[in-house]
C-alpha atoms as a PDB file:
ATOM      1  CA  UNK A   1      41.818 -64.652 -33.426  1.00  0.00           C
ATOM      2  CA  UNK A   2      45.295 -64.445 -33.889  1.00  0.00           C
ATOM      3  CA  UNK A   3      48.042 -63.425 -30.989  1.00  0.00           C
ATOM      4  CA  UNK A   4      49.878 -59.845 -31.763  1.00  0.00           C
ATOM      5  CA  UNK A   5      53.165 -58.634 -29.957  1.00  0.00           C
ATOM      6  CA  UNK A   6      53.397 -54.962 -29.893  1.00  0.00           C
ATOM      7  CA  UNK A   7      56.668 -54.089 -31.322  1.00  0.00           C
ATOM      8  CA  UNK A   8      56.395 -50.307 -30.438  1.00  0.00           C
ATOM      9  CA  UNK A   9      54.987 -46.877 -31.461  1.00  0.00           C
ATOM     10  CA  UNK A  10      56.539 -45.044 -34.421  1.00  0.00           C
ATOM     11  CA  UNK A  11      55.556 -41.841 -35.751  1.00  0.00           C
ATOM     12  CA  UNK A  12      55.377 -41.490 -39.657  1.00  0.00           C
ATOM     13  CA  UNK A  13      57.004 -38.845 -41.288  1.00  0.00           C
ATOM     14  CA  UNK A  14      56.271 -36.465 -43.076  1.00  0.00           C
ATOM     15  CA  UNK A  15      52.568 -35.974 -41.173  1.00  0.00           C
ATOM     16  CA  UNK A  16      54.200 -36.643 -37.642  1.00  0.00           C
ATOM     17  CA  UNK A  17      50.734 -39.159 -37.136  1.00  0.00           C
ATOM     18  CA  UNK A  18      51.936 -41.738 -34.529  1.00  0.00           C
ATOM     19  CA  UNK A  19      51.662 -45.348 -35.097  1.00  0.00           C
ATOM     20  CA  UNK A  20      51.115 -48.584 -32.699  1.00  0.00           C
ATOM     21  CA  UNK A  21      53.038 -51.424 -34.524  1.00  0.00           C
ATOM     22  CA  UNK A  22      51.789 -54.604 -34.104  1.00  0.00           C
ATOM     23  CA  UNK A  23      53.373 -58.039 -34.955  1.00  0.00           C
ATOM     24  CA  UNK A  24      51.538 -61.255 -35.466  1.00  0.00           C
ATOM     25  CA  UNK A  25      53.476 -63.771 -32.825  1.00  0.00           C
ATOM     26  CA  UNK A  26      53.213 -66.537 -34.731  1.00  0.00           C
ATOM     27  CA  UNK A  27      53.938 -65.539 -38.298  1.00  0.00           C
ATOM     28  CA  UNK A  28      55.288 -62.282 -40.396  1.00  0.00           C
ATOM     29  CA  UNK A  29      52.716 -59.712 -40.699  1.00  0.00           C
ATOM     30  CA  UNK A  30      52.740 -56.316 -39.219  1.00  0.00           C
ATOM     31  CA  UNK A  31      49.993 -54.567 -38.317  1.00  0.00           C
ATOM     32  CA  UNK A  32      50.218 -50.948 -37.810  1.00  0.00           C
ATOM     33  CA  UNK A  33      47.156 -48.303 -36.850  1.00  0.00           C
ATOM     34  CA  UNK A  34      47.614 -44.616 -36.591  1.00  0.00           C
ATOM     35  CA  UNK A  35      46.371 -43.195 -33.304  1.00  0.00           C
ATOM     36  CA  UNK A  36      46.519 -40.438 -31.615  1.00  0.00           C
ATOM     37  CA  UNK A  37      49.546 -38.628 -29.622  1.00  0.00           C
ATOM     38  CA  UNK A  38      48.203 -38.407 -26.426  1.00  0.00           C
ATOM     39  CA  UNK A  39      47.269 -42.368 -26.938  1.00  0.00           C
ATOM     40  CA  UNK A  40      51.220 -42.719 -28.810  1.00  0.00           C
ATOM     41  CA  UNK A  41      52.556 -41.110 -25.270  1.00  0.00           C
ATOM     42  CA  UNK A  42      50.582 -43.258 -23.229  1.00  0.00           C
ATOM     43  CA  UNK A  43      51.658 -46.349 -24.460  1.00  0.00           C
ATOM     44  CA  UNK A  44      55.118 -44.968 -25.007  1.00  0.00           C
ATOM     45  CA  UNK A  45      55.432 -44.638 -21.787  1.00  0.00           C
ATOM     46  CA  UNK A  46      54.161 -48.068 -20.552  1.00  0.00           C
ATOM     47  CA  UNK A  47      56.585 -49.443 -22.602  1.00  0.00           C
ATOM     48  CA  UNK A  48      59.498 -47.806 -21.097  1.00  0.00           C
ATOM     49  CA  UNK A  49      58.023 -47.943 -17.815  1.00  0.00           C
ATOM     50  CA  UNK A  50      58.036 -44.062 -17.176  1.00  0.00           C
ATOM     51  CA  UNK A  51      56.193 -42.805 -14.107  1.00  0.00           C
ATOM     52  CA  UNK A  52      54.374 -40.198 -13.885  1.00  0.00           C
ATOM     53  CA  UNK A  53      53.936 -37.804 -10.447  1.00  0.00           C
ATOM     54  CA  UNK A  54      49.784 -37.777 -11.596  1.00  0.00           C
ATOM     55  CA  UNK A  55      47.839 -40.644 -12.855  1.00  0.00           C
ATOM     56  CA  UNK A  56      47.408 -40.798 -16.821  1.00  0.00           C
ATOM     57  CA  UNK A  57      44.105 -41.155 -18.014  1.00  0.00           C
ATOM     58  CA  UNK A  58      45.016 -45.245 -19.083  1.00  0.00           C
ATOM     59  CA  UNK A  59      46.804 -45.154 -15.639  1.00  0.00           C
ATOM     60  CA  UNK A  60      43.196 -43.940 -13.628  1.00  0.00           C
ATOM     61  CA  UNK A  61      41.303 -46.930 -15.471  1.00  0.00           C
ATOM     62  CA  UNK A  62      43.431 -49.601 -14.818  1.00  0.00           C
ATOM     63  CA  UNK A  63      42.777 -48.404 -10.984  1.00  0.00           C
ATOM     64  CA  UNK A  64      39.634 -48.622 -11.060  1.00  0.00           C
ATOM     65  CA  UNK A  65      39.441 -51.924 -12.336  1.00  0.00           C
ATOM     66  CA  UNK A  66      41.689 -52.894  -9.831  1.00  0.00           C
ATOM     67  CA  UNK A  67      39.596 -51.231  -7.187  1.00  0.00           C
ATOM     68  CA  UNK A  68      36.278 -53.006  -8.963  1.00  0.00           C
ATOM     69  CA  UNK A  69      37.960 -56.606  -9.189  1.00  0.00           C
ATOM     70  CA  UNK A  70      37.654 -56.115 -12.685  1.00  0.00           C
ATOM     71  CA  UNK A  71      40.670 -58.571 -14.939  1.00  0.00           C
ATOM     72  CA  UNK A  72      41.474 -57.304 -18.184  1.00  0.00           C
ATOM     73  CA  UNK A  73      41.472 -60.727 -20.019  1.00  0.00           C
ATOM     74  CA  UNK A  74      42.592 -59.564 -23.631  1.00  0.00           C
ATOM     75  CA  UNK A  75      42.012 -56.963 -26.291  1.00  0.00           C
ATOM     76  CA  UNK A  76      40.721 -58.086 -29.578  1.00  0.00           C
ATOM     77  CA  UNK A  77      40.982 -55.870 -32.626  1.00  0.00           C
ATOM     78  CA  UNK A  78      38.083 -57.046 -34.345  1.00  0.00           C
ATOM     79  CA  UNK A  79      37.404 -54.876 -37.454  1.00  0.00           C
ATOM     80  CA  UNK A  80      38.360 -52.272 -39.997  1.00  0.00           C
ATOM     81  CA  UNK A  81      35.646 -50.413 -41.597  1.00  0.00           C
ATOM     82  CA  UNK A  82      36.128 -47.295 -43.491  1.00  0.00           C
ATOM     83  CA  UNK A  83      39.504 -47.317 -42.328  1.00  0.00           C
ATOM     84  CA  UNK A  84      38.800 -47.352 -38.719  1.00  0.00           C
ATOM     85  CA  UNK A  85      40.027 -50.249 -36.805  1.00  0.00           C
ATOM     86  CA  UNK A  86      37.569 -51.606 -33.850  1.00  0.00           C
ATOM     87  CA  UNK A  87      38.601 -53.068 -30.491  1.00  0.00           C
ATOM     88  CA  UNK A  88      37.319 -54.948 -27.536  1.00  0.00           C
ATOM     89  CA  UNK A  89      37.922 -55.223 -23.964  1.00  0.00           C
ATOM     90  CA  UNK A  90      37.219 -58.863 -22.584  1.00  0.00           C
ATOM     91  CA  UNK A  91      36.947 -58.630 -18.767  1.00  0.00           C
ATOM     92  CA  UNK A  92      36.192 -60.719 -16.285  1.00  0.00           C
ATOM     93  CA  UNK A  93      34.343 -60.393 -13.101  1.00  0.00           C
ATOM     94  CA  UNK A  94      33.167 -62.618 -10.045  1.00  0.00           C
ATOM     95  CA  UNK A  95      34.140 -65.263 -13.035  1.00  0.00           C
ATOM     96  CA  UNK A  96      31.665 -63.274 -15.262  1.00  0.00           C
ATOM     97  CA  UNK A  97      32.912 -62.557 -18.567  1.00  0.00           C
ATOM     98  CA  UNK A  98      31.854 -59.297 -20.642  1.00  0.00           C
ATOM     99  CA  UNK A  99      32.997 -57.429 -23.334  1.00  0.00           C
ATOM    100  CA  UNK A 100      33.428 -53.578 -23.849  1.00  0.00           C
ATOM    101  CA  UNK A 101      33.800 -51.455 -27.350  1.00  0.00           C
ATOM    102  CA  UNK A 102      37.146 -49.407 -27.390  1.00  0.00           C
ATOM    103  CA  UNK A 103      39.331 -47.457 -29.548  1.00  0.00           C
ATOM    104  CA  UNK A 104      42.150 -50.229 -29.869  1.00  0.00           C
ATOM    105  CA  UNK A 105      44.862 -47.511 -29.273  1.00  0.00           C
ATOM    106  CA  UNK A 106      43.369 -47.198 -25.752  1.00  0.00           C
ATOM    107  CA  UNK A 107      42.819 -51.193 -25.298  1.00  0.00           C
ATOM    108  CA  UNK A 108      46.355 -51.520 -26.277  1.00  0.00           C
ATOM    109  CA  UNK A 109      47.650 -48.863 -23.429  1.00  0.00           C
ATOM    110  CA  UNK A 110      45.256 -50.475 -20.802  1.00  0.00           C
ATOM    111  CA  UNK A 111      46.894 -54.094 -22.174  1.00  0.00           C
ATOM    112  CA  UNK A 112      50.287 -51.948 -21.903  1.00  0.00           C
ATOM    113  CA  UNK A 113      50.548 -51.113 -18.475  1.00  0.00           C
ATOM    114  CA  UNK A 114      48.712 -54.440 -16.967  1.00  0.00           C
ATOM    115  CA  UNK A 115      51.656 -56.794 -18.309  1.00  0.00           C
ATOM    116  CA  UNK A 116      50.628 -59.765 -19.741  1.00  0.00           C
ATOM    117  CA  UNK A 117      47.140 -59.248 -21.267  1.00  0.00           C
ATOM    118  CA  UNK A 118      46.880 -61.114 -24.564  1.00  0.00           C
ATOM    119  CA  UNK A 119      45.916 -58.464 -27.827  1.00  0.00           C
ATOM    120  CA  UNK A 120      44.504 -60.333 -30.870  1.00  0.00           C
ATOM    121  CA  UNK A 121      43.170 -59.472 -34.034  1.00  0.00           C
ATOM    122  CA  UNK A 122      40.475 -61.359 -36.296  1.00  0.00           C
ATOM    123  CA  UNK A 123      41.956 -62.810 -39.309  1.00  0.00           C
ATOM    124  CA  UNK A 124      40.013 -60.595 -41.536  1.00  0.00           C
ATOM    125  CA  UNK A 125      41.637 -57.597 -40.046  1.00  0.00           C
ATOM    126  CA  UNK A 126      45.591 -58.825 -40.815  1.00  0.00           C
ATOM    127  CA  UNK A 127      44.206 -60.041 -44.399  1.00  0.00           C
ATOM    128  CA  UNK A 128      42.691 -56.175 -44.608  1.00  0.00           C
ATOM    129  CA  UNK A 129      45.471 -54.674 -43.285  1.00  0.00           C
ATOM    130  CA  UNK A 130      48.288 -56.692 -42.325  1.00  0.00           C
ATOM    131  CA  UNK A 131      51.684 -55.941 -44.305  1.00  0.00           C
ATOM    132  CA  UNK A 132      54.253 -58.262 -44.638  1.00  0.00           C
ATOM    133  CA  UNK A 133      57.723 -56.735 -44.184  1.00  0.00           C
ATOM    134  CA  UNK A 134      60.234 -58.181 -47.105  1.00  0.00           C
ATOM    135  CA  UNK A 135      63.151 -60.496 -45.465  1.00  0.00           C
ATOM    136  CA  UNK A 136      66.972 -59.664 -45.412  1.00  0.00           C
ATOM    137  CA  UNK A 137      69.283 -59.947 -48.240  1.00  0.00           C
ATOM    138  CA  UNK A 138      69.996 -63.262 -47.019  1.00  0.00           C
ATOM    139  CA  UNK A 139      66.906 -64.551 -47.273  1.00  0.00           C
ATOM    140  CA  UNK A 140      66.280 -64.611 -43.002  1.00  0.00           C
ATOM    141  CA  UNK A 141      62.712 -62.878 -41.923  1.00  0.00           C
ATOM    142  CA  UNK A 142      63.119 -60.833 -38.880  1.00  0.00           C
ATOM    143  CA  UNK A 143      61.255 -62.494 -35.905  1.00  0.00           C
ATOM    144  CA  UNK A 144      59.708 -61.353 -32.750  1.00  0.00           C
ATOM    145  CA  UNK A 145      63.715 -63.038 -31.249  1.00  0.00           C
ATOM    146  CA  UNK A 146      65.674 -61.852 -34.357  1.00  0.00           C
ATOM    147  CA  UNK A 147      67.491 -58.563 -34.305  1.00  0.00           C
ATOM    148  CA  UNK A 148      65.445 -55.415 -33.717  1.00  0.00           C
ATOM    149  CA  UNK A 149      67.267 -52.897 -35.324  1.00  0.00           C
ATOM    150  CA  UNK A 150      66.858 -55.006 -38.423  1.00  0.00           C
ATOM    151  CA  UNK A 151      63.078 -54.828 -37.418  1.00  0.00           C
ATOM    152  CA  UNK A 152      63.060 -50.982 -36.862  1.00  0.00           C
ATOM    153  CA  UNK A 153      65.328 -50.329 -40.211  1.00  0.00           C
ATOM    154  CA  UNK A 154      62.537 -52.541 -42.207  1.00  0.00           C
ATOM    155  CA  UNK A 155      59.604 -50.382 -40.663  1.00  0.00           C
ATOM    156  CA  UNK A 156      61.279 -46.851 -40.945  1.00  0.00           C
ATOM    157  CA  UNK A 157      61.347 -48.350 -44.829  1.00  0.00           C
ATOM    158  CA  UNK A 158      57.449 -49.170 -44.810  1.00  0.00           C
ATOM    159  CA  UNK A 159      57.040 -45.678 -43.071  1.00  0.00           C
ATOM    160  CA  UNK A 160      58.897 -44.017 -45.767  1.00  0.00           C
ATOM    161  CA  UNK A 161      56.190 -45.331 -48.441  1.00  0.00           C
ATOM    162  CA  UNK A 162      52.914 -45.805 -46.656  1.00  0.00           C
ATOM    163  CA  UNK A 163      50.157 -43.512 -46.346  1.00  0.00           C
ATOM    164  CA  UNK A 164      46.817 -43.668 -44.421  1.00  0.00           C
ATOM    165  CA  UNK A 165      44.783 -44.049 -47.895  1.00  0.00           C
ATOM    166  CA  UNK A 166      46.591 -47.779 -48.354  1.00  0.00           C
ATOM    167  CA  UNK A 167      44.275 -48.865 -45.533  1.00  0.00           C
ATOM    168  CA  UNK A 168      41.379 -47.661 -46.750  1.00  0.00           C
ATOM    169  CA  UNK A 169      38.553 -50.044 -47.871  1.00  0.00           C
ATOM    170  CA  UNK A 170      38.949 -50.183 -52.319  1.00  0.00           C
END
C-alpha cells in the first residue's frame, strides 16, 4: 500500500461534480475520485475545522466509535472497478483488528476529522488511476512542502481537461 496526503476537495467544472484530491506522500502522482457533495462538504469542512451546532453524519460515527473504543487505524483504497473506487476501514478493538467496506469518500471524512489516520491506496489503483501532474517550467515538481498555489494552478489545469470517462476501465 502506498501512503496518500489529501491535498483538498475541488469541484470540476463544467459538471460542478466535487473531487477528493489525493497525493501519493512519497512520490508525484495524484489521485483524484469524484464523490458526492454532501461527502465534498463533509470533508471540506474537516479540513478547515468548521463546527457545526448539530453533529454531521461523519461527525455521529466518529462518536460512536469513540463511545465503542473503536480506533480508526487507516483507510485503504483498495480497488477501481468499473470506475468505482473501493475503500476499507481498518479498526481496532480490545487489540482486535477488523476491517469494514466503505465508500472511500466517507473513509476519507472519518480519516478527516480523527487527525492522523493513515489513507493508502494499493499500487494497482495509482497505476489505474493515478495522474502525474507535469513539473514547472523550471524543471522543479511540486511536492507535498513545495508551493501550493503552484499545486492548485497545476490541478485547476488537469480539471480543465479531465472527464470521468478517463477513469474508466478500456
Amino acid at each position: 500500500m502506498i501512503e496518500m496526503e489529501l491535498v483538498g476537495v475541488r469541484v470540476e467544472l463544467p459538471a460542478n461534480q466535487p473531487i477528493v484530491l489525493l497525493k501519493e506522500r512519497e512520490g508525484t502522482r495524484f489521485l483524484p475520485i469524484w464523490i458526492g457533495a454532501v461527502e465534498a462538504t463533509a470533508i471540506a469542512f474537516a479540513l478547515q475545522g468548521v463546527d457545526t451546532p448539530r453533529p454531521l453524519t461523519h461527525d455521529l460515527f466518529v462518536d460512536v466509535l469513540q463511545a465503542l473504543d473503536v480506533e480508526l487505524v487507516a483507510v485503504h483504497i483498495i480497488e477501481l472497478r468499473e470506475g468505482t473506487f473501493y475503500a476499507e476501514l481498518k479498526l481496532l478493538r480490545d487489540g482486535q483488528p477488523t476491517t469494514v467496506s466503505a465508500r472511500p469518500s466517507d473513509a476519507i471524512a472519518l480519516a478527516s476529522r480523527l487527525g492522523e489516520v493513515p489513507v493508502l491506496a494499493a499500487p494497482a489503483v495509482l497505476e489505474e488511476a493515478g495522474l502525474e501532474i507535469e513539473d514547472d517550467e523550471d524543471g522543479a515538481s511540486s511536492s507535498s512542502t513545495g508551493d501550493d498555489e503552484e499545486e492548485v494552478r497545476q490541478f485547476r489545469a488537469f480539471l480543465d481537461e479531465v472527464t470521468p470517462e478517463d477513469f474508466k476501465e478500456q
